[in-house]
C-alpha atoms as a PDB file:
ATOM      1  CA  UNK A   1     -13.452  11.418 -15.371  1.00  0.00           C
ATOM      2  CA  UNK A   2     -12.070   8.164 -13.975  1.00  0.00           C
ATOM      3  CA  UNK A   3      -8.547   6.433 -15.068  1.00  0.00           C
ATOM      4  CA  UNK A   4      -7.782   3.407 -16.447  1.00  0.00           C
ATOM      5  CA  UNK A   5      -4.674   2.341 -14.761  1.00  0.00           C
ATOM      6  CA  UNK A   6      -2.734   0.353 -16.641  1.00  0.00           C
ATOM      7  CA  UNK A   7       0.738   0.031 -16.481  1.00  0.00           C
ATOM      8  CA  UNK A   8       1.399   2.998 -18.912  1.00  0.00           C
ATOM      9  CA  UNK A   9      -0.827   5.459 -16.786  1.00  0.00           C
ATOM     10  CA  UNK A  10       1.938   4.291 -13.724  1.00  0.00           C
ATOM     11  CA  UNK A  11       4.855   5.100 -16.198  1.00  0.00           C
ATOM     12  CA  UNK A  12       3.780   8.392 -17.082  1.00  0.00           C
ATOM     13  CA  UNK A  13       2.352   9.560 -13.777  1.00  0.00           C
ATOM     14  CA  UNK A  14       6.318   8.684 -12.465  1.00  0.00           C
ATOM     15  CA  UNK A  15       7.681  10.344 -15.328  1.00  0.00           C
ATOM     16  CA  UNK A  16       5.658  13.413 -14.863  1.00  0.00           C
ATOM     17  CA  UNK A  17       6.290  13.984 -11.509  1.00  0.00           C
ATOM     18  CA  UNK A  18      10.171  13.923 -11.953  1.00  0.00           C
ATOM     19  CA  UNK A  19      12.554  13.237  -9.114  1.00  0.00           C
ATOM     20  CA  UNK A  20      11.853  13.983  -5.069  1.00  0.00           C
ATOM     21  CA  UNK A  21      14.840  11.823  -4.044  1.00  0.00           C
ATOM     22  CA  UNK A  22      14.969  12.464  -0.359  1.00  0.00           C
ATOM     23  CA  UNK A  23      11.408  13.896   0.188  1.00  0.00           C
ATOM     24  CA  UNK A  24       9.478  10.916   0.356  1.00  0.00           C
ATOM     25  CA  UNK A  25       6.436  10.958   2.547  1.00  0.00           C
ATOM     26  CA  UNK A  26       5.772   7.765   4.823  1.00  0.00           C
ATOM     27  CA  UNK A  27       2.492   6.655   5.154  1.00  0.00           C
ATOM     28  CA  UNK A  28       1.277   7.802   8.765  1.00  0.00           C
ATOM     29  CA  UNK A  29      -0.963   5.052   8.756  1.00  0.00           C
ATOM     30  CA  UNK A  30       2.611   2.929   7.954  1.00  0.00           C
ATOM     31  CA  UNK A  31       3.776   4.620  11.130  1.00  0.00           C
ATOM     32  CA  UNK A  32       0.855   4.642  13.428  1.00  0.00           C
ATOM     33  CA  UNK A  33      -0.097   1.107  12.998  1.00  0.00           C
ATOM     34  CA  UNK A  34       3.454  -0.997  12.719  1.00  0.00           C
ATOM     35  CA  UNK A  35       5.809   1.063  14.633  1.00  0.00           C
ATOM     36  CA  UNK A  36       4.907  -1.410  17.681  1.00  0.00           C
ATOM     37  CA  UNK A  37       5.361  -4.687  15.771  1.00  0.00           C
ATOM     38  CA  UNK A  38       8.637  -6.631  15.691  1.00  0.00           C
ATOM     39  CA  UNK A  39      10.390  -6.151  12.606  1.00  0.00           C
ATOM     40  CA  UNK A  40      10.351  -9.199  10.388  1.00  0.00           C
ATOM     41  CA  UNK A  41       9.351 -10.135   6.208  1.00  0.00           C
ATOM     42  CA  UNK A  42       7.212  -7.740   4.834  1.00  0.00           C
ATOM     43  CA  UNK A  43       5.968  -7.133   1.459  1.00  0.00           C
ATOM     44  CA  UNK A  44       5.046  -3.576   0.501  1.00  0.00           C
ATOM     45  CA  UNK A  45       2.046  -3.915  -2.654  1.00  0.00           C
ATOM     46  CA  UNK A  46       1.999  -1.001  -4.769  1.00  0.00           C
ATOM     47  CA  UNK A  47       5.513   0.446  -3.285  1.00  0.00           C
ATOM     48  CA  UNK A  48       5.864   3.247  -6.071  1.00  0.00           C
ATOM     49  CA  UNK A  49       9.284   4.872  -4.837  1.00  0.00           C
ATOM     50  CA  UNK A  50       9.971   3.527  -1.873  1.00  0.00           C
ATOM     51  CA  UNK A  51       9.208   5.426   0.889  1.00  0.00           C
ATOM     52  CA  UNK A  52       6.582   2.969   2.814  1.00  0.00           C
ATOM     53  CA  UNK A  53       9.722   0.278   2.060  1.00  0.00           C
ATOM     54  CA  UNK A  54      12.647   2.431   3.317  1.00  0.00           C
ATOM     55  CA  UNK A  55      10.409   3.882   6.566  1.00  0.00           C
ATOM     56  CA  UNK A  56      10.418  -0.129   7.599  1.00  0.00           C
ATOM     57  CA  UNK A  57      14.015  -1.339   5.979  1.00  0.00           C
ATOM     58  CA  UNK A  58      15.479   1.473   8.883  1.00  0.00           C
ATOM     59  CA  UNK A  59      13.391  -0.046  11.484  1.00  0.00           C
ATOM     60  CA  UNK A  60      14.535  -3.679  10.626  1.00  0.00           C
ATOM     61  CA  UNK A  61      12.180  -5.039   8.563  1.00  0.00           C
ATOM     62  CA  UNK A  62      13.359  -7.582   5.315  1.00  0.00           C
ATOM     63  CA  UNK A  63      11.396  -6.136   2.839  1.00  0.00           C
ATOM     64  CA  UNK A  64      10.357  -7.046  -0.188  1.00  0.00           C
ATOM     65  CA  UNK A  65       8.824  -4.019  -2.357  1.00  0.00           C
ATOM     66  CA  UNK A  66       5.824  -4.258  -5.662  1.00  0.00           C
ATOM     67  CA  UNK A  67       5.068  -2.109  -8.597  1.00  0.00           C
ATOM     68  CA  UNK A  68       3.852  -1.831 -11.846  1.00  0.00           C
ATOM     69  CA  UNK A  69       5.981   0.759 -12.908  1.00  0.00           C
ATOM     70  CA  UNK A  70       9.567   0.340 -13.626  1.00  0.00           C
ATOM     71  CA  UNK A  71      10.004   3.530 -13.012  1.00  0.00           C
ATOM     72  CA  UNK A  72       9.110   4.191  -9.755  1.00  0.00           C
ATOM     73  CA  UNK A  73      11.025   1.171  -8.853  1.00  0.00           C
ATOM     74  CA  UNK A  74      14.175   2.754 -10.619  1.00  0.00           C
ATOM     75  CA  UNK A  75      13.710   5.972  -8.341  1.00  0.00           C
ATOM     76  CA  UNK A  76      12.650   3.492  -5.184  1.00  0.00           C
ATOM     77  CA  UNK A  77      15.922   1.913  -5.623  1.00  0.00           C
ATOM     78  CA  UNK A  78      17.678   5.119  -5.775  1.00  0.00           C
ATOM     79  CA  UNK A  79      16.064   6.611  -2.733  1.00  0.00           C
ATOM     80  CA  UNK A  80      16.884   3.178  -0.861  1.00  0.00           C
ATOM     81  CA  UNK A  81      20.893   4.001  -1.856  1.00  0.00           C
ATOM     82  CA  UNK A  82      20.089   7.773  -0.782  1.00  0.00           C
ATOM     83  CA  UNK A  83      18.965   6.362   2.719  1.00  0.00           C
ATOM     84  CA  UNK A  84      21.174   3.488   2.753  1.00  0.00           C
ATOM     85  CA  UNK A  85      18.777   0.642   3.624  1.00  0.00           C
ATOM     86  CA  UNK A  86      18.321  -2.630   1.613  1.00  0.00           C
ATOM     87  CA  UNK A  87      15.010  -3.239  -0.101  1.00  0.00           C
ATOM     88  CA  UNK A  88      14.420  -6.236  -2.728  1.00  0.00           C
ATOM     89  CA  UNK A  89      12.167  -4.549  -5.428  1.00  0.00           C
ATOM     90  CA  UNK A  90      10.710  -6.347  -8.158  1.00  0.00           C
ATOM     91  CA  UNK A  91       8.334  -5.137 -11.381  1.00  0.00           C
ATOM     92  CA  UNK A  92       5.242  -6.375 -10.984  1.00  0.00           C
ATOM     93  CA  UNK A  93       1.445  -6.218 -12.363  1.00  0.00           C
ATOM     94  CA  UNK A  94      -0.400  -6.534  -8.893  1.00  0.00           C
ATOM     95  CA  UNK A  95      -3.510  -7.684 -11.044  1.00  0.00           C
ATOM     96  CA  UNK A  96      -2.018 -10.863 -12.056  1.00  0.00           C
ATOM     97  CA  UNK A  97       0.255 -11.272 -10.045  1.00  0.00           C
ATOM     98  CA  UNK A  98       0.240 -13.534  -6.286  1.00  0.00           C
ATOM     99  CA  UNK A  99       2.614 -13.508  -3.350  1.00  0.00           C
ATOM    100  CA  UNK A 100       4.248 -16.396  -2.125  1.00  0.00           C
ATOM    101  CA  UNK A 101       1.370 -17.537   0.493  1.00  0.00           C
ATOM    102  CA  UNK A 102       2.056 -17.421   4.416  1.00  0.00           C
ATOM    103  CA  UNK A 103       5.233 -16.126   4.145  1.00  0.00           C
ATOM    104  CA  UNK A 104       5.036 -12.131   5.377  1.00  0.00           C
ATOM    105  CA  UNK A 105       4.863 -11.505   9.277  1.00  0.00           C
ATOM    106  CA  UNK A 106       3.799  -7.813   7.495  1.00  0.00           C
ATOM    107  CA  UNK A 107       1.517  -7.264   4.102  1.00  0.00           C
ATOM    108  CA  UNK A 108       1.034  -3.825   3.807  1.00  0.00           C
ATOM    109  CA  UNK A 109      -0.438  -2.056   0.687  1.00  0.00           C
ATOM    110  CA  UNK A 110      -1.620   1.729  -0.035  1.00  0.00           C
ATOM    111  CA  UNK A 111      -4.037   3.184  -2.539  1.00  0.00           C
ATOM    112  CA  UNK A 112      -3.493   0.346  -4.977  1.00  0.00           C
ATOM    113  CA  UNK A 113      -6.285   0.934  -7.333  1.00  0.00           C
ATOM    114  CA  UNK A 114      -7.848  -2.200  -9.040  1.00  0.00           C
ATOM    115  CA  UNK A 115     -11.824  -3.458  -9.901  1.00  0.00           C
ATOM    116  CA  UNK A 116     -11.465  -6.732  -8.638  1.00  0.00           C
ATOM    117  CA  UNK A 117     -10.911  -5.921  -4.813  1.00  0.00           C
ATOM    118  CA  UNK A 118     -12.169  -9.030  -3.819  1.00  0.00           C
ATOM    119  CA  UNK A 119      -9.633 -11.077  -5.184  1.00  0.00           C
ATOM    120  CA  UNK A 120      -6.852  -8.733  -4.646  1.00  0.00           C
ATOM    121  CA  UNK A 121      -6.959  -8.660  -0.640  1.00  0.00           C
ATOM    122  CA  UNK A 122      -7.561 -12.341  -0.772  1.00  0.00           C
ATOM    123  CA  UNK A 123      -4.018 -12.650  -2.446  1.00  0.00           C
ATOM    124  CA  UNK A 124      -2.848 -10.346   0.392  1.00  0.00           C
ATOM    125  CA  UNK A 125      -4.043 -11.629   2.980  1.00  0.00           C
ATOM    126  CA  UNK A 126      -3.146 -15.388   1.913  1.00  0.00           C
ATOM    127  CA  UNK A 127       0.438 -13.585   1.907  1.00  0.00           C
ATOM    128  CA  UNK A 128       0.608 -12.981   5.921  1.00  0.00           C
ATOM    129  CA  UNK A 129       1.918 -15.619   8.002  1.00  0.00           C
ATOM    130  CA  UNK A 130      -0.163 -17.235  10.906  1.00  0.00           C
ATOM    131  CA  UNK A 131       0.374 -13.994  13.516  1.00  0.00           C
ATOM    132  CA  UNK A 132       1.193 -11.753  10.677  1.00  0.00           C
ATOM    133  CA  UNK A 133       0.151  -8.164  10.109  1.00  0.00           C
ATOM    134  CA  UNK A 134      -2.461  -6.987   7.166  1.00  0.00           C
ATOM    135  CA  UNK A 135      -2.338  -3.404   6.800  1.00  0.00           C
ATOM    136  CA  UNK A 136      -4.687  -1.634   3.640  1.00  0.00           C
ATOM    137  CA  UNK A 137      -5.191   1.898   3.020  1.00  0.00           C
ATOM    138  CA  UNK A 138      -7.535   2.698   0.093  1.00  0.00           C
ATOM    139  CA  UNK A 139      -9.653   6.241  -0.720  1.00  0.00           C
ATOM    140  CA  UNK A 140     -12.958   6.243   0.797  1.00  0.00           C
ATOM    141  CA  UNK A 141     -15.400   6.761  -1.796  1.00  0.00           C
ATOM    142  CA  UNK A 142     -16.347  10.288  -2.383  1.00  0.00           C
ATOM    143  CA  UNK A 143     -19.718  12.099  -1.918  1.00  0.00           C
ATOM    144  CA  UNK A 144     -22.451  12.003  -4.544  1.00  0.00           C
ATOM    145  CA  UNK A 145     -21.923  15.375  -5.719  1.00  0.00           C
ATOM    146  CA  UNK A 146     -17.972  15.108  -6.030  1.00  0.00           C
ATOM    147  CA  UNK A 147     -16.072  13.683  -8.784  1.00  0.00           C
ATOM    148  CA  UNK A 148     -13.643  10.867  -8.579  1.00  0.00           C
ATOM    149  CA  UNK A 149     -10.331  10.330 -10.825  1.00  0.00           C
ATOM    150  CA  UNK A 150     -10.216   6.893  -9.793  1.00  0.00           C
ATOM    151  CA  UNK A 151     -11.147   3.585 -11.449  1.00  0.00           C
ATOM    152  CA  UNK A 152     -14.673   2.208 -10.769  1.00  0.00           C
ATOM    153  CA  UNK A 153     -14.787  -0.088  -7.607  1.00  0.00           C
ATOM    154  CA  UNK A 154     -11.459   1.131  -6.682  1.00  0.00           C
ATOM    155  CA  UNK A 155     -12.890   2.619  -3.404  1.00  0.00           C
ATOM    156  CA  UNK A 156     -13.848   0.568  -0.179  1.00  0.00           C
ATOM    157  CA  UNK A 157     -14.988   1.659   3.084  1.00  0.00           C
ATOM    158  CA  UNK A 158     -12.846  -0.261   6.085  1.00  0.00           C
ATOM    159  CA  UNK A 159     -15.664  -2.178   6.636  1.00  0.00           C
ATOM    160  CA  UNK A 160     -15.796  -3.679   3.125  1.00  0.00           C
ATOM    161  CA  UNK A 161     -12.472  -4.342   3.175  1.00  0.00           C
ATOM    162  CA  UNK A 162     -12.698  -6.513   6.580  1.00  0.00           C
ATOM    163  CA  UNK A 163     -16.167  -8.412   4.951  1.00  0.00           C
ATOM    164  CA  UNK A 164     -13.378 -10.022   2.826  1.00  0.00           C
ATOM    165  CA  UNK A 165     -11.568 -11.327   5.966  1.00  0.00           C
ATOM    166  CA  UNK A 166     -12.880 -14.445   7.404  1.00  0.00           C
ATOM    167  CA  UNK A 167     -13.417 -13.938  11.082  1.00  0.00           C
ATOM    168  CA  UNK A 168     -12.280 -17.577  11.781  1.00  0.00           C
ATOM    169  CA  UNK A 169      -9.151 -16.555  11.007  1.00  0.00           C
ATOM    170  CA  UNK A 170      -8.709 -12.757  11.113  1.00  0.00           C
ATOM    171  CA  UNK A 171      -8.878 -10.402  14.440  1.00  0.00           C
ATOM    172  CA  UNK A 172      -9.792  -7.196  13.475  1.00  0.00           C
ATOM    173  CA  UNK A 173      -7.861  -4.373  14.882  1.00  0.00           C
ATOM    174  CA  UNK A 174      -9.082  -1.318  13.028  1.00  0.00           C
ATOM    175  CA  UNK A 175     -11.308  -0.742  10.705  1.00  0.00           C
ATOM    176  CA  UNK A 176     -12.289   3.148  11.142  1.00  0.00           C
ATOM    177  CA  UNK A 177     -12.720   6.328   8.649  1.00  0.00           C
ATOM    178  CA  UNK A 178      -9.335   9.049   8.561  1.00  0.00           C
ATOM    179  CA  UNK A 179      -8.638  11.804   7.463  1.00  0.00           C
ATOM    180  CA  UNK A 180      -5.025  13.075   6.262  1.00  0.00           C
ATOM    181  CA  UNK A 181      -3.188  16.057   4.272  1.00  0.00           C
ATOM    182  CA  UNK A 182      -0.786  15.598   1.217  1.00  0.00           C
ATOM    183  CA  UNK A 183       1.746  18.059   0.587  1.00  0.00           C
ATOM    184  CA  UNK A 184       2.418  17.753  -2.961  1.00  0.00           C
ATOM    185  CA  UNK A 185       5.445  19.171  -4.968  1.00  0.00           C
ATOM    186  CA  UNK A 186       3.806  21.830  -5.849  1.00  0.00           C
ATOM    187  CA  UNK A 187       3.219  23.227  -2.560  1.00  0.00           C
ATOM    188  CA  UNK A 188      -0.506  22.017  -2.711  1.00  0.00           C
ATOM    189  CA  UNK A 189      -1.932  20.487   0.036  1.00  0.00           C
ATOM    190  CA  UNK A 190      -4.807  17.720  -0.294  1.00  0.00           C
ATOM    191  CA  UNK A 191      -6.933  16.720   2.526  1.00  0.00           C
ATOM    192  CA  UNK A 192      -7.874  12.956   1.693  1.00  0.00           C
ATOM    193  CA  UNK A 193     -10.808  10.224   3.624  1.00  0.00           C
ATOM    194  CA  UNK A 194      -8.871   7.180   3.723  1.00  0.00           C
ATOM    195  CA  UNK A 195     -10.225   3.662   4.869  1.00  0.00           C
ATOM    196  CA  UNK A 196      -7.927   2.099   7.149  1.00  0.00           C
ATOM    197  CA  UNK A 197      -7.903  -1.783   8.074  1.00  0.00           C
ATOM    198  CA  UNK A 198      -5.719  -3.224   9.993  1.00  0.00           C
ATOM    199  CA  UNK A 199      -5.983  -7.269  11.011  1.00  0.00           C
ATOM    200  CA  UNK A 200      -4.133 -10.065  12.799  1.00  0.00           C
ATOM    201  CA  UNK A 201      -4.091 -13.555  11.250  1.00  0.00           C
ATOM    202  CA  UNK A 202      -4.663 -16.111  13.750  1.00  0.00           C
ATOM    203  CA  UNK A 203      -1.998 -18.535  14.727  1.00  0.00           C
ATOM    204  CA  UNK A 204      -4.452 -21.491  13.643  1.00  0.00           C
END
């Protein structure tokens, strides 16, 4: 059964999973992928609470941090005062909403969910500056015979995701297939196929 997920799904699914303040788990894709790059503007799509934008707020990074659900963003904040870094967060609907254009030397986003992913990375990568970093984790689409709790068209393989890029103006870095484990609260551990793209805008 899939999800619509609207910003009252967000609000419960933060609700429900009550408060982890100081167990946040950085993307490794975050870390694998940016830990080389100068620190400068970055936007964070989809932050939820925080922990992709406090990983890069320690390393330098002005960043600016997205989400639907106030709060997540209420707990992101905390967890930003917890690790004492500085994050600008704002509430957001990432479906209607669009970055200032050419502004971030970093866009990152991870497992935003949304039907239109067309127009979504488009916003995104309008977002980088000439130079600048796009960085987009989604789930890969599952096999035939397994089931999926997320929206329609919400999954992209790497490749997809890059077809959106032009190649005038993009340099593709990765685009590749990985594989990753979740520890949830619980104790339960997850073992998710994640597209990972990774491009450089061209300086012009």
């Amino acid at each position: 059964m899939s999800h619509d997920f609207t910003e009252n799904y967000w609000e419960e699914h933060y609700k429900r999973i009550g408060e982890r303040t100081g167990h946040l788990q950085t993307s490794p894709y975050l870390v694998s992928e940016v830990s080389d790059l100068t620190p400068g503007i970055a936007l964070d799509a989809g932050c939820g609470e925080g922990a992709d934008a406090i990983w890069l707020a320690g390393r330098g990074w002005h960043v600016t941090g997205v989400d639907v659900s106030s709060t997540a963003l209420d707990k992101a904040r905390n967890n930003a005062e917890t690790f004492g870094v500085s994050v600008d967060f704002e509430h957001t609907d990432l479906t209607v909403w669009t970055p200032e254009e050419g502004h971030f030397d970093l866009v990152t986003s991870q497992y935003v969910h949304t039907t239109d992913n067309q127009q979504f990375i488009k916003k995104l990568a309008n977002a980088v500056k000439p130079g600048g970093t796009l960085l987009i984790v989604g789930h890969q689409a599952p096999k035939a015979h397994e089931g999926s709790p997320h929206a329609h068209g919400s999954h992209l393989t790497a490749e997809e995701i890059a077809a959106h890029l032009s190649p005038d103006e993009w340099e593709i870095a990765v685009a590749e297939l990985r594989t990753s484990e979740r520890i949830y609260p619980n104790g339960r551990t997850v073992v998710l196929n994640n597209s990972v793209l990774k491009a450089r805008k061209s300086l012009g």
